[in-house]
Structure formats: structure tokens, C-alpha cells
C-alpha atoms as a PDB file:
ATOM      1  CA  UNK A   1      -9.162  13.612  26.608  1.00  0.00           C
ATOM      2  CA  UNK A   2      -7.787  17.144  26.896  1.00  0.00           C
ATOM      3  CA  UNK A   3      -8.151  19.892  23.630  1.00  0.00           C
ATOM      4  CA  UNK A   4      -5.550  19.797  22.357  1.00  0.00           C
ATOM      5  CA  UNK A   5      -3.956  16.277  23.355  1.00  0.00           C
ATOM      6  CA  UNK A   6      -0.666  15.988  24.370  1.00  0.00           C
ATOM      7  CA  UNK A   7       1.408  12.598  24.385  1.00  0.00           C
ATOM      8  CA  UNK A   8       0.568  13.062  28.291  1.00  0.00           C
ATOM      9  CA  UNK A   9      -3.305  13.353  27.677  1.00  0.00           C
ATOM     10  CA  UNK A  10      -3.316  10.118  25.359  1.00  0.00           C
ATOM     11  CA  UNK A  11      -1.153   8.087  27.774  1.00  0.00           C
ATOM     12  CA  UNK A  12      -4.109   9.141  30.527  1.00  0.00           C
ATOM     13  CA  UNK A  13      -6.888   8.716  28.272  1.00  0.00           C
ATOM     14  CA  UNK A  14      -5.806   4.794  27.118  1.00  0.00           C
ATOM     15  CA  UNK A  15      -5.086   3.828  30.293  1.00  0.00           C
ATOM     16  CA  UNK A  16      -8.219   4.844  31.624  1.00  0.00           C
ATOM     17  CA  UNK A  17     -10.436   3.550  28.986  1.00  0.00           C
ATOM     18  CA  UNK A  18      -8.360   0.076  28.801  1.00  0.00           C
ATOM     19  CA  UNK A  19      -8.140  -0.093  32.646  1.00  0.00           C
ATOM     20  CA  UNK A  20      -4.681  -0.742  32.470  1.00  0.00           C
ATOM     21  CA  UNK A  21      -2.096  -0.193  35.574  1.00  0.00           C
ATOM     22  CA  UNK A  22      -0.630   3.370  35.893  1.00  0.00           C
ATOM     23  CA  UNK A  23       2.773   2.402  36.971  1.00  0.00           C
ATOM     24  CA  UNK A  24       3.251  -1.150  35.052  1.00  0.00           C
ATOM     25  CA  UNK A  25       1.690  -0.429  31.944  1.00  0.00           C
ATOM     26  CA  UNK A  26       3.035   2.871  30.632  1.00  0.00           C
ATOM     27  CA  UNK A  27       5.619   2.247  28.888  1.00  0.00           C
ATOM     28  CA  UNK A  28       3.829  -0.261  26.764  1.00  0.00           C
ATOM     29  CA  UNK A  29       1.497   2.280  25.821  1.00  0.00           C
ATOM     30  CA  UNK A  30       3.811   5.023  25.044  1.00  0.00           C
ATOM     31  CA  UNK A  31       5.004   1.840  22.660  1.00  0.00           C
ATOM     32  CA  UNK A  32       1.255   1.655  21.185  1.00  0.00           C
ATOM     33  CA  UNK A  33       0.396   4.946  20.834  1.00  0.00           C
ATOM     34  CA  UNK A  34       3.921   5.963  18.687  1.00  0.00           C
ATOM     35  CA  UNK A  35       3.141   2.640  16.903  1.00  0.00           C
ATOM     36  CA  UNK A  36      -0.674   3.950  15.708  1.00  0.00           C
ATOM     37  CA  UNK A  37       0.826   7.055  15.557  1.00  0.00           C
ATOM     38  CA  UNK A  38       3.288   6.332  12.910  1.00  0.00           C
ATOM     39  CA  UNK A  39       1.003   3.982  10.978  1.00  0.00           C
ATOM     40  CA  UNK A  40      -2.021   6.569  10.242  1.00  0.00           C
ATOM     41  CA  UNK A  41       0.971   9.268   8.949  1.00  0.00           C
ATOM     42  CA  UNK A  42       2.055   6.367   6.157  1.00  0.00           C
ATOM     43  CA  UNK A  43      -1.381   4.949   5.403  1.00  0.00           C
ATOM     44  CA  UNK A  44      -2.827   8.864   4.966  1.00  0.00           C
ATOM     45  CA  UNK A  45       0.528  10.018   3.308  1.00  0.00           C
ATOM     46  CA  UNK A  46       0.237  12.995   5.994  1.00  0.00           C
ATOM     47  CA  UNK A  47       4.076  13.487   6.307  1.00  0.00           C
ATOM     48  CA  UNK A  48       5.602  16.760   7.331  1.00  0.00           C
ATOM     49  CA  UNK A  49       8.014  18.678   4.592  1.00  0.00           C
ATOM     50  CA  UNK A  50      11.644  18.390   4.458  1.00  0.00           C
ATOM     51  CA  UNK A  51      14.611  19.650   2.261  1.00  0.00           C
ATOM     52  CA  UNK A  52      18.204  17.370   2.658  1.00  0.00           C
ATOM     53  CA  UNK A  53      21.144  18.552   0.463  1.00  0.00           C
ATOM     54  CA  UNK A  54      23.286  15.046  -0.727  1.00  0.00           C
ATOM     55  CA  UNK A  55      26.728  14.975   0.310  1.00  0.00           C
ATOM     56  CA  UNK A  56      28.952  15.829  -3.154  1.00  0.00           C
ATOM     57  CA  UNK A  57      28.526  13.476  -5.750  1.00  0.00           C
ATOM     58  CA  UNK A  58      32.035  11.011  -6.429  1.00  0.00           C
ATOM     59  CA  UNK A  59      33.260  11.203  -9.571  1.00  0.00           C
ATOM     60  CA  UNK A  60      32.145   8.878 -12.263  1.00  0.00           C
ATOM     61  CA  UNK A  61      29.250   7.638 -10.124  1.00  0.00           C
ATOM     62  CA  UNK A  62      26.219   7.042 -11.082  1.00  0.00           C
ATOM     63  CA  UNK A  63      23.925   6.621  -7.631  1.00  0.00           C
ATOM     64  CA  UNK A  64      23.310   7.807  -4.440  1.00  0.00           C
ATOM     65  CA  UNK A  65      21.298   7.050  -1.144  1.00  0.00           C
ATOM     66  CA  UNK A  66      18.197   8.853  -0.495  1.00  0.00           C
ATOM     67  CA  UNK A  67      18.698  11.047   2.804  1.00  0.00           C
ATOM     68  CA  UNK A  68      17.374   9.536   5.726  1.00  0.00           C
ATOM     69  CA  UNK A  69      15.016  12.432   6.404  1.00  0.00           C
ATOM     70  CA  UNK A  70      13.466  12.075   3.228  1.00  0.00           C
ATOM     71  CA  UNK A  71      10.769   9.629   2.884  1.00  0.00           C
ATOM     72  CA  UNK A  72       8.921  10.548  -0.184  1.00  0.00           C
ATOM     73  CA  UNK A  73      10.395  12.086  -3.059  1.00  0.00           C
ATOM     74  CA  UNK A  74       9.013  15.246  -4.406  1.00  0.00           C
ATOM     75  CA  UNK A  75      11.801  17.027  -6.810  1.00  0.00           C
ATOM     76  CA  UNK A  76      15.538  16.872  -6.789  1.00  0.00           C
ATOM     77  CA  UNK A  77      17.245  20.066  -7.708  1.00  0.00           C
ATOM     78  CA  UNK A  78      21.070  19.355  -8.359  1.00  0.00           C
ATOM     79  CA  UNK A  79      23.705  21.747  -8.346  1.00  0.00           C
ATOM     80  CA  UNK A  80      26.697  21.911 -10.779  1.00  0.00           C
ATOM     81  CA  UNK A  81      30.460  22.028  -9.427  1.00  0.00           C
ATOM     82  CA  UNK A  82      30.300  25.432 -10.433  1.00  0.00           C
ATOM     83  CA  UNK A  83      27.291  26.285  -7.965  1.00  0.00           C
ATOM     84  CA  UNK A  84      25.126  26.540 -10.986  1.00  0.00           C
ATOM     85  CA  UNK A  85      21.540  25.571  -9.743  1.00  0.00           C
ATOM     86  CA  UNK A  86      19.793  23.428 -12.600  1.00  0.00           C
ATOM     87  CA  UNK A  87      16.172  22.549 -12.825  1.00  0.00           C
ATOM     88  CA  UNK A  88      14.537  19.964 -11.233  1.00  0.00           C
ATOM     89  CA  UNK A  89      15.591  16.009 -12.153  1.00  0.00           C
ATOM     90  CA  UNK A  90      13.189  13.757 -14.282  1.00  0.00           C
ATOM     91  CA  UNK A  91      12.199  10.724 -12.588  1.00  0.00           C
ATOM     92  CA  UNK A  92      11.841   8.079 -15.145  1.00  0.00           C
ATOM     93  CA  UNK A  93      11.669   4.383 -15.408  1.00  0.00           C
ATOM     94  CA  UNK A  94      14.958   2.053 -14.987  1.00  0.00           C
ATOM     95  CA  UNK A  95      14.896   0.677 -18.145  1.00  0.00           C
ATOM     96  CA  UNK A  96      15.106   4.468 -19.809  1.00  0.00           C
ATOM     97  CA  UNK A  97      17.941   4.876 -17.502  1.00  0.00           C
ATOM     98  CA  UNK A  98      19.888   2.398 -18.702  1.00  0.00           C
ATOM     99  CA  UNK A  99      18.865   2.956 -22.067  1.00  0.00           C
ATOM    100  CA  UNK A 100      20.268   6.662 -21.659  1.00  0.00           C
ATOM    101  CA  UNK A 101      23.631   5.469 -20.367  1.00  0.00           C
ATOM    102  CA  UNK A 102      24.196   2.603 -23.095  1.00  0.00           C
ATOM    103  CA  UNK A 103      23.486   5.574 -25.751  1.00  0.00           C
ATOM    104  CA  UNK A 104      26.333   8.165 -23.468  1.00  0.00           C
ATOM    105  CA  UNK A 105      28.643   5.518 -23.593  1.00  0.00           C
ATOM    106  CA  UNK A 106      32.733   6.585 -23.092  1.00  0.00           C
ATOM    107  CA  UNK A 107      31.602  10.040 -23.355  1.00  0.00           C
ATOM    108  CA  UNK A 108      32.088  12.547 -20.349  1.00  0.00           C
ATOM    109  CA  UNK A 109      29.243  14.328 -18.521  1.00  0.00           C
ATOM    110  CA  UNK A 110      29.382  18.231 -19.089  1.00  0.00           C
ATOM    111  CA  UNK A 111      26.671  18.794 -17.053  1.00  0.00           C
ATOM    112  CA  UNK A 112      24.726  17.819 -13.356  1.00  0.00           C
ATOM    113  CA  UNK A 113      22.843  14.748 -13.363  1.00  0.00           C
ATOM    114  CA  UNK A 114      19.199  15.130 -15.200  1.00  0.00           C
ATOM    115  CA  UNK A 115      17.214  12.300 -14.640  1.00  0.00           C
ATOM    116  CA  UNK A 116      16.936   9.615 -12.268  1.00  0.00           C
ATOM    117  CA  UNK A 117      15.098   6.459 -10.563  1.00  0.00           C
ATOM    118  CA  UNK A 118      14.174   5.391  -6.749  1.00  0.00           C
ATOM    119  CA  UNK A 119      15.397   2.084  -5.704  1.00  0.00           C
ATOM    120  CA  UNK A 120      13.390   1.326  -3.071  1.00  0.00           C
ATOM    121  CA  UNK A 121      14.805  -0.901   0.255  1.00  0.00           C
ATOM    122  CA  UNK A 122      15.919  -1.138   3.375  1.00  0.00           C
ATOM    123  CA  UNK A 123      18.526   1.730   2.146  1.00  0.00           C
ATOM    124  CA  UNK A 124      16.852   3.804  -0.823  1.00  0.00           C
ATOM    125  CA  UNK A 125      18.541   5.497  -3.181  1.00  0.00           C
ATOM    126  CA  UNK A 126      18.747   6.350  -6.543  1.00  0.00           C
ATOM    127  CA  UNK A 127      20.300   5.947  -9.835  1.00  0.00           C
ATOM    128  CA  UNK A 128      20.860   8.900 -12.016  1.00  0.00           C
ATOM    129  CA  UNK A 129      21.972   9.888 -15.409  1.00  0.00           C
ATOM    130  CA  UNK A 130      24.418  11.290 -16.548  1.00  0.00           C
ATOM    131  CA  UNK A 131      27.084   9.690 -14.150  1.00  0.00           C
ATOM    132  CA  UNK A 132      28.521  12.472 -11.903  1.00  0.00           C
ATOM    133  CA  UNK A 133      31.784  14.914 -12.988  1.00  0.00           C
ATOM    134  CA  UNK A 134      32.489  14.771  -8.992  1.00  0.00           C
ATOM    135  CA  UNK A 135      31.538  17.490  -6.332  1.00  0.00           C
ATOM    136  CA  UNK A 136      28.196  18.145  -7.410  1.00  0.00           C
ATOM    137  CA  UNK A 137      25.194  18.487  -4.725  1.00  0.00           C
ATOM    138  CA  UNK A 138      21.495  16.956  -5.134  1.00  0.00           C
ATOM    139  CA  UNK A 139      19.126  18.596  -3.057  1.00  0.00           C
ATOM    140  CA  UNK A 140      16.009  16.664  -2.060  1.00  0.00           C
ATOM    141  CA  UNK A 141      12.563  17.839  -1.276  1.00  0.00           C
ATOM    142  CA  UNK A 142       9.971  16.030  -0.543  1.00  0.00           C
ATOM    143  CA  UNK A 143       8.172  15.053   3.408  1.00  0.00           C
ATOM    144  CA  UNK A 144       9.668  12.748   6.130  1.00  0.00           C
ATOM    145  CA  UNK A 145       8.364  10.901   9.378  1.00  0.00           C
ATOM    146  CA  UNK A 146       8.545  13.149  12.483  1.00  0.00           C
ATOM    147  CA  UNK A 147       9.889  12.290  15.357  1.00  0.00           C
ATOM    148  CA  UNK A 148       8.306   9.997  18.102  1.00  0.00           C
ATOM    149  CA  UNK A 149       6.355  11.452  20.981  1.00  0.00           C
ATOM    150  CA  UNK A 150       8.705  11.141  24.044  1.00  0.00           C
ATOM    151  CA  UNK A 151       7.813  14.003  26.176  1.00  0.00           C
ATOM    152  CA  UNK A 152       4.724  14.764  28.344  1.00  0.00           C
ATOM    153  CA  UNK A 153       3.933  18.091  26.421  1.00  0.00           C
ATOM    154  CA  UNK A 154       4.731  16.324  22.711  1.00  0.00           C
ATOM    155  CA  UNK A 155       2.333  17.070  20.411  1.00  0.00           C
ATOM    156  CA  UNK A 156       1.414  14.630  17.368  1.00  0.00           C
ATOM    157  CA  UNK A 157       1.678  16.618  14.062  1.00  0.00           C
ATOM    158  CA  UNK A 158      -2.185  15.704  13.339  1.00  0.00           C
ATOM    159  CA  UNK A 159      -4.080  17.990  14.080  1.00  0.00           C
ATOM    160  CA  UNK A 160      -7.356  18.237  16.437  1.00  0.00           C
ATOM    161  CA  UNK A 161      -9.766  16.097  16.179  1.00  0.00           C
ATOM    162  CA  UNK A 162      -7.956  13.629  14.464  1.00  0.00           C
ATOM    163  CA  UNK A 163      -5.441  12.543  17.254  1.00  0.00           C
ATOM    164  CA  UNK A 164      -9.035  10.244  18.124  1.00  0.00           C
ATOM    165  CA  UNK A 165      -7.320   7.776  15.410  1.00  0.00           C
ATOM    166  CA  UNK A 166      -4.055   7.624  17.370  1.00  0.00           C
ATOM    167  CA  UNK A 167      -5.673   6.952  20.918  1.00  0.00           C
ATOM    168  CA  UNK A 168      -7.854   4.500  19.315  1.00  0.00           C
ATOM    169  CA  UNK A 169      -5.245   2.827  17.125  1.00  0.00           C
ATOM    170  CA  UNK A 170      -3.708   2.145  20.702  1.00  0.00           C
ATOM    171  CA  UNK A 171      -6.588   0.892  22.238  1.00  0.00           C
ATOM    172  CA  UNK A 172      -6.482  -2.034  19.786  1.00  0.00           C
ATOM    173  CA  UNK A 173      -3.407  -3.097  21.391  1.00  0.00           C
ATOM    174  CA  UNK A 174      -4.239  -2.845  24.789  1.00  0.00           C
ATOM    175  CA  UNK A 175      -7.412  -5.014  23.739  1.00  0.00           C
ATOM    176  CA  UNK A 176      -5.102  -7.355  22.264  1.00  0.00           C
ATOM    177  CA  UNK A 177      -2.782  -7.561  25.417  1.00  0.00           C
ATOM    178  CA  UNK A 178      -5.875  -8.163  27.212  1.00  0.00           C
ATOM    179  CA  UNK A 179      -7.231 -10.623  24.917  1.00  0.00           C
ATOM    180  CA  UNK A 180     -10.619  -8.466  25.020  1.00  0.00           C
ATOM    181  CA  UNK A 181     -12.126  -9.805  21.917  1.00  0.00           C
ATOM    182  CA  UNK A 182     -15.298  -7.816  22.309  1.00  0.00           C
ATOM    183  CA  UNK A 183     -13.035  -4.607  22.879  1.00  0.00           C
ATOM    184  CA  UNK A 184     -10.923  -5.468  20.198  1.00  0.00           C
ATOM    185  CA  UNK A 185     -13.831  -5.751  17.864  1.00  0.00           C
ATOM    186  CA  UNK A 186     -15.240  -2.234  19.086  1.00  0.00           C
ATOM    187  CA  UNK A 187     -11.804  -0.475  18.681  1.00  0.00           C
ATOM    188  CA  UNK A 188     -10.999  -1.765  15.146  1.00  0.00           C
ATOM    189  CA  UNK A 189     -14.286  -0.040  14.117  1.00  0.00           C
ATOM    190  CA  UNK A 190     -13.636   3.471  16.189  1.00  0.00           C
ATOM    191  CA  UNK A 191      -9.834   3.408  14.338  1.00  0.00           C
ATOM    192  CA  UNK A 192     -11.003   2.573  10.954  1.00  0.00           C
ATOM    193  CA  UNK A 193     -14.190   5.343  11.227  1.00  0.00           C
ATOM    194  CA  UNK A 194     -11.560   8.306  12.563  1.00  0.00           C
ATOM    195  CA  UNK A 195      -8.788   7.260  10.171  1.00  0.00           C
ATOM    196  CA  UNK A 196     -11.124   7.418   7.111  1.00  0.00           C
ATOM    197  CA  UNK A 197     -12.150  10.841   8.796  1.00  0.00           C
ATOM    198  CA  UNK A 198      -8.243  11.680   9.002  1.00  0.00           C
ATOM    199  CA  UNK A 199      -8.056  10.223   5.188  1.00  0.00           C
ATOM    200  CA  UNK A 200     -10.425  12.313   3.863  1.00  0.00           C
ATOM    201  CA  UNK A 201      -9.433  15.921   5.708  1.00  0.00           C
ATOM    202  CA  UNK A 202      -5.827  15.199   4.297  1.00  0.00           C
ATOM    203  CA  UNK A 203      -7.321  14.807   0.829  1.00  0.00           C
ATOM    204  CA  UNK A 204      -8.561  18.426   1.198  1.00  0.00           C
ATOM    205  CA  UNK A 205      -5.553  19.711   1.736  1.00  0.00           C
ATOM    206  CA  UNK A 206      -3.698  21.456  -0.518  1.00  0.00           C
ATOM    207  CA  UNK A 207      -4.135  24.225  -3.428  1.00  0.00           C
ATOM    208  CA  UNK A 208      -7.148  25.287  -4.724  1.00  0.00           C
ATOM    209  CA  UNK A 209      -5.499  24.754  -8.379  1.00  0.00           C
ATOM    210  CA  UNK A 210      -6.737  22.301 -10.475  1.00  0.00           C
ATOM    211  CA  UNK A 211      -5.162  18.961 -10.655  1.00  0.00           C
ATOM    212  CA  UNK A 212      -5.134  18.970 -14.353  1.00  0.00           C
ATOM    213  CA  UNK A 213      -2.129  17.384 -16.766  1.00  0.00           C
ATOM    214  CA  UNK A 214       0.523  20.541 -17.172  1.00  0.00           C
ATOM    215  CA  UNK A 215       1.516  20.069 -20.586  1.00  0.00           C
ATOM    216  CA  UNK A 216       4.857  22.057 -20.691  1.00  0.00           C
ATOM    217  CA  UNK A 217       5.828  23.471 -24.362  1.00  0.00           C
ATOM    218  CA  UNK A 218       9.208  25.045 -23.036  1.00  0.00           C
ATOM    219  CA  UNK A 219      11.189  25.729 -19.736  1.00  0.00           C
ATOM    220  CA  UNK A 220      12.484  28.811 -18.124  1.00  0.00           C
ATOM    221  CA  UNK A 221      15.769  26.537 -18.116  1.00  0.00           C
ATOM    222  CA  UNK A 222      18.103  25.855 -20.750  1.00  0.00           C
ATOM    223  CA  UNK A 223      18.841  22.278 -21.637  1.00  0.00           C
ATOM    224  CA  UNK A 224      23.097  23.404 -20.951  1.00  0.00           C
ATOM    225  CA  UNK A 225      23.452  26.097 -19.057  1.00  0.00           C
ATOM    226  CA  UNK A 226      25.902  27.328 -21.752  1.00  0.00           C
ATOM    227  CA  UNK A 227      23.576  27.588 -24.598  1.00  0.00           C
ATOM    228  CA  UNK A 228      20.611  29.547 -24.652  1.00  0.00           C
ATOM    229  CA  UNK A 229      18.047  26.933 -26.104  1.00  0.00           C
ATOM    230  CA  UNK A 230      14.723  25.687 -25.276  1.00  0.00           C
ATOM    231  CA  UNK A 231      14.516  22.548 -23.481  1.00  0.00           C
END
């Protein structure tokens, strides 16, 4: 297989090493090679960074869906109706959520929501506290899925010489649709060995800070944006 592989260069290389038709059989391994493609990003957590502003919060509500480009939540930053920016929201647990909005009660929000929880589903989302004045924006960051390879010339977003997990994680298939149990057998090991290669490169990533508990004594932030007060 070429350095660096294209989507062309994997098509070539499974269909050569599978001995599978040219014309017939592409398609289906386009199909297997997005498939094992997609399935080592999840199971390594190597996603690729994206930022998705909300639309503006309704008034008086008290959730909203998680952007479709977002797959895994790192902060929320909201933004007041005034275009105040406020610090990052506190995830917490549902049953402080609704703890916090029993205690609130008939009172009015003053402020942009503070903390909230994912609901996870076919449509995510998440509940926040304190319920929304109306207009305000919640800007997510965190990492999505790219995009399938469709072109020739696509690239996979892992890098060389891990795209070895994606042309084998095809190669299963194609041993399945040939009902190759010996192949099978041989392929299953090749995927696992490269994708616990993949595993442990993405593990590596990263800073070079330690990983250590931050304990926090005060915040740049005020806890209104009105009152200058620790948090």
C-alpha cells in the first residue's frame, strides 16, 4: 500500500489481498473500509476538534440539543444576552440539577446558565441550570467524527502507519463475505495488534503537563458578572 494511503490506495490494497472483483466489489469495500474506519476513531477516542455555537437559548427553558458536530463534550462557554462571555459550565450529576432548580424555585435567572448534564441518545442534549432569560448562546467545544472517505485522494485523519488498522479492519469483512474462516481468523489478529498500536500512540498524545487533580482555590471569573467576588 502506497505512503501515505489514500482512500484510493486502501480500496487497491483490500481488493488485492482479498481477491475480490475490481468492478463488482468496490463499492462494498468503500462500505468496509469507512465502517473500520469509523469504528477505530470511537474505540481510540481519536476524534478531530470542533467548536459549534447553540442557536439562542428560548426563554424559560431549561435544555438544549447537543450540536450535531459535537460528539464529545469538552467545555461549554455560554454567553449572556448582553454578549458577556462567562466561564466555562459545570457538568454535574442529574440529581444536583434538579436539586439546584427545586432550591431556585419561582425566582428569575439573572445570569447565563452555569451548570449542566448530558443526556445521552439518539438526539443528545443537555439540561442546564439556571433555566434560560432567552437569547443567550452556548458555545460547545469538544471533538466530532470526520467525514467519510468518498474521494480517490481522501485521506483518513490517522495518521501513517496506523491507517494498517483501517485496511485490516476491512479485510475482516471481505473474509466474512467470503466465508474465509481461516482469513477471518488471521485478520481479527492483524486489526486487534495495529489498533492496540493506534491505542497506545493516541495515549501519547497530548501535553507534557502532568495529569494531576487541579485543585482550584479561586477563579479569574466572578460568580455575577456584576459583583466583583471570588467564585
Amino acid at each position: 500500500m502506497a505512503f501515505p494511503a489514500t482512500f484510493q490506495d486502501m480500496q487497491n490494497s483490500v481488493i488485492d489481498k482479498a481477491r475480490l472483483d475490481v468492478d463488482f466489489d468496490v463499492n462494498r469495500v468503500k462500505d468496509w473500509l469507512n465502517t473500520a474506519y469509523f469504528t477505530a476513531i470511537i474505540e481510540t477516542g481519536f476524534y478531530q476538534t470542533a467548536q459549534v455555537s447553540s442557536p439562542p437559548l428560548v426563554a424559560d427553558s431549561t435544555s438544549t440539543p447537543v450540536p450535531a458536530g459535537i460528539h464529545k463534550i469538552e467545555f461549554i462557554v455560554p454567553t449572556g444576552v448582553d454578549g458577556t462571555i462567562w466561564g466555562p459550565m459545570t457538568s454535574v450529576q442529574f440529581e444536583d440539577l434538579l436539586k439546584s432548580r427545586a432550591w431556585q424555585g419561582g425566582q428569575v435567572s439573572t445570569g447565563a446558565p452555569s451548570r449542566y448534564t448530558y443526556r445521552s441518545g439518539p438526539q443528545p442534549s443537555i439540561e442546564y441550570w439556571p433555566m434560560a432569560v432567552g437569547g443567550e448562546v452556548l458555545t460547545f467545544y469538544g471533538w466530532g467524527l470526520p467525514g467519510p472517505m468518498s474521494a480517490p485522494t481522501d485521506p483518513p485523519i490517522i495518521p501513517e502507519p496506523y491507517t494498517r488498522v483501517i485496511e485490516y479492519g476491512a479485510l475482516i469483512h471481505a473474509a466474512e463475505y467470503q466465508k474465509d474462516v481461516l482469513l477471518i481468523q488471521q485478520y481479527q489478529g492483524d486489526y486487534q495488534d495495529w489498533l492496540t498500536r493506534f491505542r497506545g500512540y493516541k495515549n501519547k498524545l497530548g501535553t507534557t503537563q502532568p495529569d494531576q487533580f487541579l485543585v482550584e482555590f479561586s477563579r479569574p471569573w466572578p460568580k455575577r458578572n456584576d459583583v466583583d467576588q471570588g467564585y
